[in-house]
Protein backbone atom coordinates (compact mmCIF):
# COMPACT_ATOMS: atom_id res chain seq x y z
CA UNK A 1 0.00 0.00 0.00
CA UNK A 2 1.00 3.13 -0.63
CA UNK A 3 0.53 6.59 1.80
CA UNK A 4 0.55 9.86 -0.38
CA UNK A 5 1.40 13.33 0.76
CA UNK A 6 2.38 16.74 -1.38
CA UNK A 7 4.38 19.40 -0.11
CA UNK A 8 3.61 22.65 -1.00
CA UNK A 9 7.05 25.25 -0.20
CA UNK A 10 5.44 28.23 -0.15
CA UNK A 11 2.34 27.15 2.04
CA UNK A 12 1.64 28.62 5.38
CA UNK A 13 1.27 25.80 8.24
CA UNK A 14 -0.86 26.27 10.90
CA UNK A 15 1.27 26.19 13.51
CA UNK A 16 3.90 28.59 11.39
CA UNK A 17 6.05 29.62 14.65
CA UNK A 18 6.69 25.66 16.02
CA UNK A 19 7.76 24.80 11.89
CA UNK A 20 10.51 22.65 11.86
CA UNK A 21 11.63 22.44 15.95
CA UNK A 22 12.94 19.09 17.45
CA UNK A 23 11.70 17.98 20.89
CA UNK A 24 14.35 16.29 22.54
CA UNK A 25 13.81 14.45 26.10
CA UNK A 26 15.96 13.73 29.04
CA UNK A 27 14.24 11.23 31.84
CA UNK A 28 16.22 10.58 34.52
CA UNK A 29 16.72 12.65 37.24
CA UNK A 30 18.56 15.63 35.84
CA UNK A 31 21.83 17.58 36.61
CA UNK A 32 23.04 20.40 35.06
CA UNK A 33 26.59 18.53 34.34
CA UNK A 34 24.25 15.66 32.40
CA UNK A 35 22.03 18.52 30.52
CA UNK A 36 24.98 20.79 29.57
CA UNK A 37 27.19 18.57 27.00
CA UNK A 38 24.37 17.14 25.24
CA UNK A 39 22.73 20.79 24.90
CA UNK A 40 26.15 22.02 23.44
CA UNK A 41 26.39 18.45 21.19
CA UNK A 42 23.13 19.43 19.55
CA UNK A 43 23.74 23.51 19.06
CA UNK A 44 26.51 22.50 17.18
CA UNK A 45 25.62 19.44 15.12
CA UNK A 46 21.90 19.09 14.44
CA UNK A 47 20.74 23.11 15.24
CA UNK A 48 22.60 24.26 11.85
CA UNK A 49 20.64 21.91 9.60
CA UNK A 50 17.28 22.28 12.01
CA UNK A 51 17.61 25.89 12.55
CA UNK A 52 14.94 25.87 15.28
CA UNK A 53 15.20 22.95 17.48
CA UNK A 54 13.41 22.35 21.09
CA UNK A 55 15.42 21.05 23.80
CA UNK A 56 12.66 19.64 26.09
CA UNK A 57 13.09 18.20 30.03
CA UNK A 58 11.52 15.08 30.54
CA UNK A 59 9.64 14.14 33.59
CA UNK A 60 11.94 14.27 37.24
CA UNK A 61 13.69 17.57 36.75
CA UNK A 62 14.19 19.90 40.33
CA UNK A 63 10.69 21.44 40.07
CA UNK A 64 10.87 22.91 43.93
CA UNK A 65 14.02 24.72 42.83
CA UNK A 66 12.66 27.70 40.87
CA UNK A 67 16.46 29.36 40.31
CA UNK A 68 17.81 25.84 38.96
CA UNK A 69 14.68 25.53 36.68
CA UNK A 70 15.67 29.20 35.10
CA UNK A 71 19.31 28.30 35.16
CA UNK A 72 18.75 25.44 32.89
CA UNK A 73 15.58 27.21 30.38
CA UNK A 74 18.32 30.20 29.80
CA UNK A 75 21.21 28.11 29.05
CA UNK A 76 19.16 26.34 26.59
CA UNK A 77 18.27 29.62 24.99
CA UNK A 78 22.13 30.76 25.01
CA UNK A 79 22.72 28.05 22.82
CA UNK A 80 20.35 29.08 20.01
CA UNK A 81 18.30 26.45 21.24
CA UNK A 82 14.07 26.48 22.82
CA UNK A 83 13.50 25.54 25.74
CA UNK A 84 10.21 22.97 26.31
CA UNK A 85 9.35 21.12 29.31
CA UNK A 86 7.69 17.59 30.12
CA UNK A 87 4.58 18.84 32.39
CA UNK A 88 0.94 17.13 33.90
CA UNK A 89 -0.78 20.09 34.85
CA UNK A 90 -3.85 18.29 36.45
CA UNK A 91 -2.53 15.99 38.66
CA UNK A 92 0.85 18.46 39.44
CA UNK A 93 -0.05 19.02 43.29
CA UNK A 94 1.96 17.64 46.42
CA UNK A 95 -0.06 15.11 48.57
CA UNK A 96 0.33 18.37 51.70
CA UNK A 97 -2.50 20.49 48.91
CA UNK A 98 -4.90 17.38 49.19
CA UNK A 99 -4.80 17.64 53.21
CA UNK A 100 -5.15 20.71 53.31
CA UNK A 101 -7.66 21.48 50.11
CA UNK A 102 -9.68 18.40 49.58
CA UNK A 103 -12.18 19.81 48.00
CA UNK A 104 -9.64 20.56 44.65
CA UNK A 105 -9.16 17.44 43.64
CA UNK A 106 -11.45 14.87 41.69
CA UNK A 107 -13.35 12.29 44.00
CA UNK A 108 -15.24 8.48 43.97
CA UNK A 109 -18.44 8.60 45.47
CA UNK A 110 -17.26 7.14 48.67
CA UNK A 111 -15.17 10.66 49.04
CA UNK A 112 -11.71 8.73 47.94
CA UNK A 113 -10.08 10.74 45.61
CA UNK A 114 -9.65 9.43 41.69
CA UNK A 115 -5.80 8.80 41.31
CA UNK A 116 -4.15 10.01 37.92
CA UNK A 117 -0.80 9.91 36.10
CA UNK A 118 1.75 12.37 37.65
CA UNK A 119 4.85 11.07 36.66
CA UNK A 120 7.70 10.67 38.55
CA UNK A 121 8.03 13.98 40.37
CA UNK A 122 4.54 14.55 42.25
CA UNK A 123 3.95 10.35 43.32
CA UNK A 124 1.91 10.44 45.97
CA UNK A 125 3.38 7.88 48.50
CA UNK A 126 0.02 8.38 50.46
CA UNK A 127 -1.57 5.93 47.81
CA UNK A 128 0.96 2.92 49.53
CA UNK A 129 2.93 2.28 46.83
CA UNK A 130 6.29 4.54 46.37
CA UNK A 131 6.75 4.50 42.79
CA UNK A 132 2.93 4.62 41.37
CA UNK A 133 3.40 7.83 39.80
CA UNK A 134 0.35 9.45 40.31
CA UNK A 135 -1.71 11.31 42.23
CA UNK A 136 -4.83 13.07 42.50
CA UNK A 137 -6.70 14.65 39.90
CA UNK A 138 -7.47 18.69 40.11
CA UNK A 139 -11.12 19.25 39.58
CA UNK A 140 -10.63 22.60 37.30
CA UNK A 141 -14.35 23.12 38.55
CA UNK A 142 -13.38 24.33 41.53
CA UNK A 143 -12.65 27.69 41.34
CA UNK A 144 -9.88 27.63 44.17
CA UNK A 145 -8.23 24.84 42.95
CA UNK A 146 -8.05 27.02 39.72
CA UNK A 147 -6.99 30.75 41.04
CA UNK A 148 -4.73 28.92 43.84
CA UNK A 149 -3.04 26.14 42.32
CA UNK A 150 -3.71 25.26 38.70
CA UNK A 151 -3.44 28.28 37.25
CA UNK A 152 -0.50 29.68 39.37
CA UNK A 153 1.27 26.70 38.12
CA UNK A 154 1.40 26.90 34.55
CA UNK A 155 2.58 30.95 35.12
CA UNK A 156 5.11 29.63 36.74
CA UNK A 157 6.61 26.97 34.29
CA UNK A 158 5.80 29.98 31.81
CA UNK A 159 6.97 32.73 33.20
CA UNK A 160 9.18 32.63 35.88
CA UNK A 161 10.87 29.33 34.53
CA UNK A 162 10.71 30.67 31.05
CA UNK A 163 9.75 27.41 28.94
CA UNK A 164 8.23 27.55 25.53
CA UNK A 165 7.50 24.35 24.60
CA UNK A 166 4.98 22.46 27.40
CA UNK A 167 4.63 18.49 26.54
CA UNK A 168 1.19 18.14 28.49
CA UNK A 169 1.37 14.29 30.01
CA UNK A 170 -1.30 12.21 31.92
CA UNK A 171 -4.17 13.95 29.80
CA UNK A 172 -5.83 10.44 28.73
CA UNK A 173 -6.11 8.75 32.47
CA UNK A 174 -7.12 12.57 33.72
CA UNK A 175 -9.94 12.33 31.28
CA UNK A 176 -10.71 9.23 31.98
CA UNK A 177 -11.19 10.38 36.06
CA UNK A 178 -13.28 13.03 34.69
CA UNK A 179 -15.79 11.15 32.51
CA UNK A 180 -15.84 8.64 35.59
CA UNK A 181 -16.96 11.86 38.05
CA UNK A 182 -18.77 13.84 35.71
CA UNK A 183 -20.16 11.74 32.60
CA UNK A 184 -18.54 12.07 28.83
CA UNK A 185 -20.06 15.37 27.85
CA UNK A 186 -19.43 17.74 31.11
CA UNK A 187 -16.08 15.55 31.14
CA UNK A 188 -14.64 16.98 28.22
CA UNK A 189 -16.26 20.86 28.59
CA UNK A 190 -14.09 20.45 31.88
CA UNK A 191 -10.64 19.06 30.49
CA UNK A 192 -10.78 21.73 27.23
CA UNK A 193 -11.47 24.30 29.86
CA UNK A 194 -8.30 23.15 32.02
CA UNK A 195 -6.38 23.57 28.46
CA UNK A 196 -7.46 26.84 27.87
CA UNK A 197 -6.88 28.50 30.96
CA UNK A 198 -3.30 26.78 30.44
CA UNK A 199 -3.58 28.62 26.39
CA UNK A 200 -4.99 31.86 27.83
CA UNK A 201 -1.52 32.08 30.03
CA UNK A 202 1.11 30.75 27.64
CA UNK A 203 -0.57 32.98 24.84
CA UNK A 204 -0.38 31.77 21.35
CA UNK A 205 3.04 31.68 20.72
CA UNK A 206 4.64 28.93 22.87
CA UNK A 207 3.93 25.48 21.80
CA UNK A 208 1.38 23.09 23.70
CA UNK A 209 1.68 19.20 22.70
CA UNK A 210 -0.94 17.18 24.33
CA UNK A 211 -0.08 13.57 25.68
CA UNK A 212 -1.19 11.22 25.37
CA UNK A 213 -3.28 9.88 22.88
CA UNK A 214 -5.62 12.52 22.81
CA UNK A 215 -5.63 14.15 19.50
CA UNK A 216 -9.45 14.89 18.64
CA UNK A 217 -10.32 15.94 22.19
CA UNK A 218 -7.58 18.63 21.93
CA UNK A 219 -8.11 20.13 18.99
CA UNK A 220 -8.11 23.93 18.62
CA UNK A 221 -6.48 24.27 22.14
CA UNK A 222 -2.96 21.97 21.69
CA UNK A 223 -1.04 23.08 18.74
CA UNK A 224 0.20 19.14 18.53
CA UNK A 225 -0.70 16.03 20.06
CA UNK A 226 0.71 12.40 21.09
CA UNK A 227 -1.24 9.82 18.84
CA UNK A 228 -0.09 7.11 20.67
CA UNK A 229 1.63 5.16 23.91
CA UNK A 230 5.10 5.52 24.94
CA UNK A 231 7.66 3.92 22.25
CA UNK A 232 9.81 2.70 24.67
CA UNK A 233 12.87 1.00 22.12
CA UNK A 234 11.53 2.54 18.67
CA UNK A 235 13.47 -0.06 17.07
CA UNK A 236 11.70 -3.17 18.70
CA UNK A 237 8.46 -2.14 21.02
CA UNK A 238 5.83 -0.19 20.58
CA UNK A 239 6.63 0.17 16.78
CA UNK A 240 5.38 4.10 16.57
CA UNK A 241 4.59 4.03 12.48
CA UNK A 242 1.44 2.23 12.68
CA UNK A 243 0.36 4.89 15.09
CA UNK A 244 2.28 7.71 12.50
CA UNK A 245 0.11 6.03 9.19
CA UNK A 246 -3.22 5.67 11.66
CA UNK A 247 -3.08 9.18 12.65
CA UNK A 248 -1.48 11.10 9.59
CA UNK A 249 -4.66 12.13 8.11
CA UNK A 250 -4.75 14.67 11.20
CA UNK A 251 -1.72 15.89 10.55
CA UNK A 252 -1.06 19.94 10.01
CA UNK A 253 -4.93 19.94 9.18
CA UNK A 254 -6.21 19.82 12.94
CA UNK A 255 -2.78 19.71 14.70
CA UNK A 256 1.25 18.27 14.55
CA UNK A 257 0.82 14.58 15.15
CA UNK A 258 3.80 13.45 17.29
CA UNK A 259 3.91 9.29 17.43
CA UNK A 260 6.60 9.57 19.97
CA UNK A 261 9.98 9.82 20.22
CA UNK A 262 12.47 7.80 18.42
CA UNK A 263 15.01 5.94 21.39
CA UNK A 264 18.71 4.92 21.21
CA UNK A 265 19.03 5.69 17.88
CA UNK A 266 22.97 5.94 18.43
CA UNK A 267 23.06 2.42 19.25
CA UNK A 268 21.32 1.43 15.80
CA UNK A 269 22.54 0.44 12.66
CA UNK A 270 22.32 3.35 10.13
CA UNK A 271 19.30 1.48 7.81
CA UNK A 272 17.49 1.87 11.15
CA UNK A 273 18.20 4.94 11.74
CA UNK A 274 17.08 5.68 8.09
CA UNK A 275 13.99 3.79 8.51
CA UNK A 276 12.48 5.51 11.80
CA UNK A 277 13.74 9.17 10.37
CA UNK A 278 12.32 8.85 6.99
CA UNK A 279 8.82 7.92 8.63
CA UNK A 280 8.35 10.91 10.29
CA UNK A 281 10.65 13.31 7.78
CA UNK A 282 7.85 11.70 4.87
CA UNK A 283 4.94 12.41 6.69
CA UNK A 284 6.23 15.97 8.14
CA UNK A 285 4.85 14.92 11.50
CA UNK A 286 7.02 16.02 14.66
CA UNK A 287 10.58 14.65 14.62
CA UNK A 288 11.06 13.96 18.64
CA UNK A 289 13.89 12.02 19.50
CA UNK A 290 15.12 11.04 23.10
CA UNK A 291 18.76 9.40 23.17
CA UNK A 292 22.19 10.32 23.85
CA UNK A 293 23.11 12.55 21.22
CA UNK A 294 26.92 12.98 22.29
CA UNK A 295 27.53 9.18 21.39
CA UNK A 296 25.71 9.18 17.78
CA UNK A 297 28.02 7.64 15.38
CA UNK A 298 28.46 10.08 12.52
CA UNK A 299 26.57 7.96 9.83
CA UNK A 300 23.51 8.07 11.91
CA UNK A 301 24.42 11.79 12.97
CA UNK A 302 24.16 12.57 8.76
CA UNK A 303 21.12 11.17 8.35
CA UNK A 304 19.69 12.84 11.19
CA UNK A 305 21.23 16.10 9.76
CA UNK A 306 19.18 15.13 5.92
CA UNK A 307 16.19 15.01 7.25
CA UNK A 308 16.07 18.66 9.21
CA UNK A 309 14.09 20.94 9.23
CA UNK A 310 10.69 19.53 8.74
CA UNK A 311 8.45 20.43 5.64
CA UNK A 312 5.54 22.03 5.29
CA UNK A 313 3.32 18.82 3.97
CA UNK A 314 0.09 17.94 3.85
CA UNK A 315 -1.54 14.57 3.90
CA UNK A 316 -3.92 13.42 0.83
CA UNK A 317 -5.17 9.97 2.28
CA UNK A 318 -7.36 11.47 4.42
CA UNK A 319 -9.14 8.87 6.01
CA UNK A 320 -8.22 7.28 9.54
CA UNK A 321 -6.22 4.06 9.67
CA UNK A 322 -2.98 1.98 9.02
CA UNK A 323 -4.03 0.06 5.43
CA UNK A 324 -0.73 -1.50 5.85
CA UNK A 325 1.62 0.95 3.69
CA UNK A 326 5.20 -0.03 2.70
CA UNK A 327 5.17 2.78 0.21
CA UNK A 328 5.29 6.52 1.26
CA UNK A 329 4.64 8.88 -1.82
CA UNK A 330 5.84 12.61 -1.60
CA UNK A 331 4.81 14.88 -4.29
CA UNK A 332 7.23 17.61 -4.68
CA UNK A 333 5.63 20.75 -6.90
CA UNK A 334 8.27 23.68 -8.18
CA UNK A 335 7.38 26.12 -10.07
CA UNK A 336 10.02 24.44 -13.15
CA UNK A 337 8.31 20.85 -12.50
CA UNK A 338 6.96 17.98 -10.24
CA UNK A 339 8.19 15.10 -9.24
CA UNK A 340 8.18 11.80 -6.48
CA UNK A 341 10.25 11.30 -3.32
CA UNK A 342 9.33 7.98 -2.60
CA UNK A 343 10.68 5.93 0.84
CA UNK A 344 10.19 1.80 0.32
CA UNK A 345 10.09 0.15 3.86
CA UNK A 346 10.38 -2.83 5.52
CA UNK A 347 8.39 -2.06 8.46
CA UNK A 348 8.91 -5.39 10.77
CA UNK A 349 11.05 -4.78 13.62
CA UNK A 350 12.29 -8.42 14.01
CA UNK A 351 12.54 -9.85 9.88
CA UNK A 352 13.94 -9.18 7.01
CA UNK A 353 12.30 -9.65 4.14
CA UNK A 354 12.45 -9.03 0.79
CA UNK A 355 9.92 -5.48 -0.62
CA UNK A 356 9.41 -4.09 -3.76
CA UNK A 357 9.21 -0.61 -4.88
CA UNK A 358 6.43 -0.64 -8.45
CA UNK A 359 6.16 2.56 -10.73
CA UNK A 360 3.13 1.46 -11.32
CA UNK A 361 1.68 1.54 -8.17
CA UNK A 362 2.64 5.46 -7.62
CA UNK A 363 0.57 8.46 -9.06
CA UNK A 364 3.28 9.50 -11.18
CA UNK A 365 3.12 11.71 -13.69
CA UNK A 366 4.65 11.15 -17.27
CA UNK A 367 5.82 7.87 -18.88
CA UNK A 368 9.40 7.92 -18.89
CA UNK A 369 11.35 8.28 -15.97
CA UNK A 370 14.61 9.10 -13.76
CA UNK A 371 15.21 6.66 -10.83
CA UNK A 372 17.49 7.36 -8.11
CA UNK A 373 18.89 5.64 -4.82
CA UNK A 374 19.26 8.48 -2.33
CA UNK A 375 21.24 6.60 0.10
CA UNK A 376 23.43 4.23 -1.86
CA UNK A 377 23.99 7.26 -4.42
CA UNK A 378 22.92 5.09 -7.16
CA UNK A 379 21.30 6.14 -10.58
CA UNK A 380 19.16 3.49 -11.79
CA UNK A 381 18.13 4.60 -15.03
CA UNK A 382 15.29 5.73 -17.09
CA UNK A 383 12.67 3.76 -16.62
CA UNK A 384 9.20 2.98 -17.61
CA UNK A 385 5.42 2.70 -15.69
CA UNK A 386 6.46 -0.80 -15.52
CA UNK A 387 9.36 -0.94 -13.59
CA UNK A 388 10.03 -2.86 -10.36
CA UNK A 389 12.80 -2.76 -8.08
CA UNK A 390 13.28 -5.30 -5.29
CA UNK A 391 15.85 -5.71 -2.66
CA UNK A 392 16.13 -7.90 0.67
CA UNK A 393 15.61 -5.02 3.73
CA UNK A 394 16.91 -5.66 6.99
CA UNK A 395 14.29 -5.26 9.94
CA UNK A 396 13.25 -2.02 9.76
CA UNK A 397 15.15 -0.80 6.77
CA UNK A 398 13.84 2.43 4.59
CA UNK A 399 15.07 2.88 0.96
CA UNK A 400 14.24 6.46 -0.95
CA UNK A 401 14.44 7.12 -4.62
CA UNK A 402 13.67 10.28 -6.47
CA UNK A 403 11.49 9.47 -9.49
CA UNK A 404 11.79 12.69 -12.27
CA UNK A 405 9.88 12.82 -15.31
CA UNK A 406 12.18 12.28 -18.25
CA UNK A 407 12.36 15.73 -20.46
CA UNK A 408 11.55 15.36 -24.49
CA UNK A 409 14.07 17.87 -25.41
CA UNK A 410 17.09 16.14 -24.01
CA UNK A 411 18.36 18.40 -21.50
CA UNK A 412 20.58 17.35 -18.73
CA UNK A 413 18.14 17.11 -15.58
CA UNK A 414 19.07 17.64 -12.30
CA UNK A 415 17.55 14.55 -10.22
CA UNK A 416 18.72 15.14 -6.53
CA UNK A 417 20.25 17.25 -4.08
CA UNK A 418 21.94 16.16 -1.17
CA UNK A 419 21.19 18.47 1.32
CA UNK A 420 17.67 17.25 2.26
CA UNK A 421 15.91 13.81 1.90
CA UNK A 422 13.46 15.66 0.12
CA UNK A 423 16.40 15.95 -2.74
CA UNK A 424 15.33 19.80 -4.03
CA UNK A 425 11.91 20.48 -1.71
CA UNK A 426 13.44 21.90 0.73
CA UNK A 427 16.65 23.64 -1.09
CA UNK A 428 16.30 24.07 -4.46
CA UNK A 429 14.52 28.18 -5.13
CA UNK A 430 15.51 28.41 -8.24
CA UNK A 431 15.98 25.95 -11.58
CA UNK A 432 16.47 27.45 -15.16
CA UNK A 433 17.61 25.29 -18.19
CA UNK A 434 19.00 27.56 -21.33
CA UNK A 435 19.46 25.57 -24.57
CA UNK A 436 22.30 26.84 -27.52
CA UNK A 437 22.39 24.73 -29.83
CA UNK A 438 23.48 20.83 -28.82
CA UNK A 439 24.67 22.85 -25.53
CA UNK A 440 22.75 23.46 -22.45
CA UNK A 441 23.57 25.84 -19.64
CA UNK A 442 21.58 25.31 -16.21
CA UNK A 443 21.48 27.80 -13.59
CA UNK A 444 20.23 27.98 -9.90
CA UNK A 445 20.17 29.01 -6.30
CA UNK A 446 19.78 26.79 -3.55
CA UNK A 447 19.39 27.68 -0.34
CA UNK A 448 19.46 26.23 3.81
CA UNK A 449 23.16 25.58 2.93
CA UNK A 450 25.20 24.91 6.31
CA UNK A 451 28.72 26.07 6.43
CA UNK A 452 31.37 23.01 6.00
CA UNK A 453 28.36 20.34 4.88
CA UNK A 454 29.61 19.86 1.45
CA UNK A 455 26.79 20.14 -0.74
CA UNK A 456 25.76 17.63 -4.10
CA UNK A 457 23.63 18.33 -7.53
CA UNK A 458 23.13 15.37 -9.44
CA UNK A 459 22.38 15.47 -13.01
CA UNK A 460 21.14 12.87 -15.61
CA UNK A 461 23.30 13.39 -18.47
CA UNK A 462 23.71 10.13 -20.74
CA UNK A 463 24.29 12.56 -23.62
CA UNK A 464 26.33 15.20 -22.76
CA UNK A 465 29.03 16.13 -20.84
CA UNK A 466 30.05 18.45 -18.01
CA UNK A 467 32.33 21.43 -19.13
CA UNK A 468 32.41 23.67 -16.08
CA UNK A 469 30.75 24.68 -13.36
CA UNK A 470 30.60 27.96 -11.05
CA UNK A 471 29.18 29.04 -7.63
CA UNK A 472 30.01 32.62 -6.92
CA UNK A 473 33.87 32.49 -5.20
CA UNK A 474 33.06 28.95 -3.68
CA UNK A 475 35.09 26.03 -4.91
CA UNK A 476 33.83 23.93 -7.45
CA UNK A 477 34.17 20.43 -8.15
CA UNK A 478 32.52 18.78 -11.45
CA UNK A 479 32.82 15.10 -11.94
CA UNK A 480 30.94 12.99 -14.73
CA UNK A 481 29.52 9.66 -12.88
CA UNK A 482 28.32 7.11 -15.62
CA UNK A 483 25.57 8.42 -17.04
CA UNK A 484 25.46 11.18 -14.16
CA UNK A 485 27.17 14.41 -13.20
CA UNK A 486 27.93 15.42 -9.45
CA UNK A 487 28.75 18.50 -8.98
CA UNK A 488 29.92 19.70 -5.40
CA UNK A 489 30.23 22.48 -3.69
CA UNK A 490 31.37 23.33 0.30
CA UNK A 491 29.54 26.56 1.36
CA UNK A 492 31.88 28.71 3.60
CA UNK A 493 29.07 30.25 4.99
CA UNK A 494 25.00 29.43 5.80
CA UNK A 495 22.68 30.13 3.72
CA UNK A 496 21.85 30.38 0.07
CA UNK A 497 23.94 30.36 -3.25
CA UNK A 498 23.71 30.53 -6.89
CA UNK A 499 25.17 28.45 -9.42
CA UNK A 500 25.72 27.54 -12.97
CA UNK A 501 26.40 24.16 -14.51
CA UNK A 502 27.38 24.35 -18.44
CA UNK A 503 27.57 20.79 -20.61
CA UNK A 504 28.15 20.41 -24.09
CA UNK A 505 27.21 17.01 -26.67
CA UNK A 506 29.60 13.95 -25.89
């Protein structure tokens, strides 16, 4: 099966000011010594390709420490970085507020109070069991519960704390407590009126992602929202891309789907790595990760690096469920042409087995066409509507292939880009082809360069050859490939550059 989405570059998203941020999670209990190198690792290695990214806390950080809690929200910011923060706003009360304000918190009919999910740092020992992580629920009708405690609480993680990014947790058992107090319909007024009091103080620029599993009921409140349980090990339980394909016809319609985070990726092979990137780069959903990004090998680190920042895409199955896809169909539209990024997957997480990527079974458009092996920088040819490529995939193993209409009058046709998986969406602003004669000249400008990341064009050119190429006072190198040209280029600064590529007939 295969899930189709289009990409639109000049589109507006929703949720414009959160475009293309990283959530990253630490979950242990924190110190600045632990937080400090891996905020520095990612400023300096992912932040340049991501240009916004979102270094969020994870649940058991020093919350009764308000002076630590800046310390560590403004070092975050000195790095270029955002800060975001792992919160449970309606259960986040010490067991002393339920002795001494009963009457806050949500309660069975034989006056016990309705535990909920809490998390690590607010366990309520008083329930008999030390590591339960919960608590009790805040009943958000009660308006001192609300002007004394609920509401004072998300000022502070706002303002005094300084966070900008709040991952809301606990928000499916809390509803759950509700619905069991107050019956479905009163249930949910009451939660969406807990999240907008939390909106009304965080104002609509900081990000709110709901969690967990809650993405219909938070709709128009949450600017994203979990779709799904904890992934524990993304590459064995809790698979998160059936909950990514379920979900994605959600996605940057209502709100940013998030499946989860992707775990340990530095321990994983890089066709992993590929695998659980390209599923969330493909769909444009949010890219969280939660691993020790000082120890990534620098194969994994690259492809990481490929797939930021985020595009703006849009969904066009839009219709609720898995339906089993292996194929994931991205419709790139520039103003000079259209064309397919298309990721083949293997999506067990314990076989390998053997998939197969069909023209045929793609909306393409034309009848001839350019294949290409992003990855393995491989040109496969021009091919026809039916071609088939197959290849063993380990478990959990993502291929991607540009597929570019074949041009009538010859010209040499630039196929992929290295920068981004998206191979042009993301970079390429400008494409012009000028014919003279049996020679053709093509010039462009591509842009989200990153200073040092040496930068690739690849042309199909089975008739011609390279003669020279140019890109302002930047080195140049040209180098025909078979029946491709690579031409390279190492930006000495960020940002954007033009560039011309001449070739003359063989």
């Amino acid at each position: 099966m295969g899930g189709r989405s289009t990409v639109e570059p000049h589109a507006r998203r929703a949720f414009q000011h959160q475009r293309g941020r990283y959530s990253l999670g630490i979950d242990r209990g924190h110190t600045f010594e632990e937080i400090k190198p891996q905020v520095e690792w990612i400023a300096e290695h992912l932040l340049p390709y991501a240009e916004h990214f979102v270094f969020q806390l994870d649940d058991n950080y020093n919350y009764k420490d308000d002076q630590w809690m800046r310390m560590v929200s403004d070092y975050i910011r000195s790095k270029g970085l955002v800060p975001g923060i792992w919160f449970a706003p309606f259960s986040v009360a010490p067991y002393e507020v339920y002795v001494e304000h009963p009457q806050w918190f949500l309660k069975k009919d034989d006056g016990e109070v309705w535990r909920t999910f809490s998390g690590k740092n607010w366990k309520w020992r008083a329930f008999g069991r030390r590591n339960t992580g919960t608590s009790g629920g805040i009943d958000v009708s009660q308006e001192g519960a609300l002007e004394q405690w609920y509401a004072p609480w998300w000022k502070k993680v706002s303002e005094t704390w300084n966070y900008d990014y709040f991952k809301i947790d606990g928000m499916k058992p809390t509803l759950n407590c509700y619905e069991k107090v107050y019956g479905d319909e009163k249930a949910l007024l009451l939660f969406r009126k807990g999240l907008q009091i939390g909106r009304d103080i965080v104002g609509p620029d900081k990000f709110i992602n709901a969690c967990n599993q809650t993405p219909v009921q938070v709709t128009g409140i949450c600017d994203g929202s979990r779709t799904g349980a904890d992934a524990l090990d993304a590459n064995v339980r809790r698979n998160p891309s059936s909950v990514m394909f379920a979900w994605n016809y959600l996605n940057n319609y209502t709100l940013w789907c998030d499946a989860d985070a992707v775990i340990m990726q530095y321990r994983r092979s890089p066709e992993q790595v590929r695998y659980h990137s390209l599923c969330r780069a493909m769909t444009g959903q949010q890219f969280i990760t939660d691993d020790k990004w000082s120890e990534m090998p620098p194969e994994n680190e690259t492809i990481w690096q490929r797939c930021f920042p985020g595009l703006d895409i849009y969904p066009v199955n839009l219709y609720a469920g898995d339906h089993g896809y292996d194929l994931l169909d991205l419709r790139i539209a520039k103003p000079w042409g259209t064309y397919d990024v298309v990721a083949l997957l293997n999506r067990s997480s314990r076989h390998a087995g053997t998939r197969t990527m069909q023209i045929a079974r793609l909306p393409v458009q034309g009848e001839k066409f350019h294949i290409y092996d992003y990855w393995d920088r491989k040109y496969l040819g021009v091919q026809g509507m039916d071609y088939e490529w197959s290849a063993e995939l380990m478990a959990h193993e993502a291929k991607l292939f540009s597929i570019v209409p074949v041009a009538a009058d010859g010209r040499p046709t630039l196929i992929s880009t290295s920068r981004h998986f998206s191979q042009g969406g993301l970079d390429l602003e400008r494409l012009e082809y000028r014919r003279n004669g049996d020679a053709w000249t093509v010039d462009g400008q591509s842009s989200h360069l990153v200073k040092g990341g040496r930068y690739e064009l690849v042309f199909a050119t089975k008739k011609l050859k390279p003669v020279k190429a140019s890109a302002g006072d930047l080195d140049v190198s040209i180098k025909a490939d078979g029946d491709v040209t690579r031409v390279r280029v190492v930006p000495e600064t960020s940002g954007s550059s033009e560039w011309t590529v001449e070739f003359s007939a063989k």
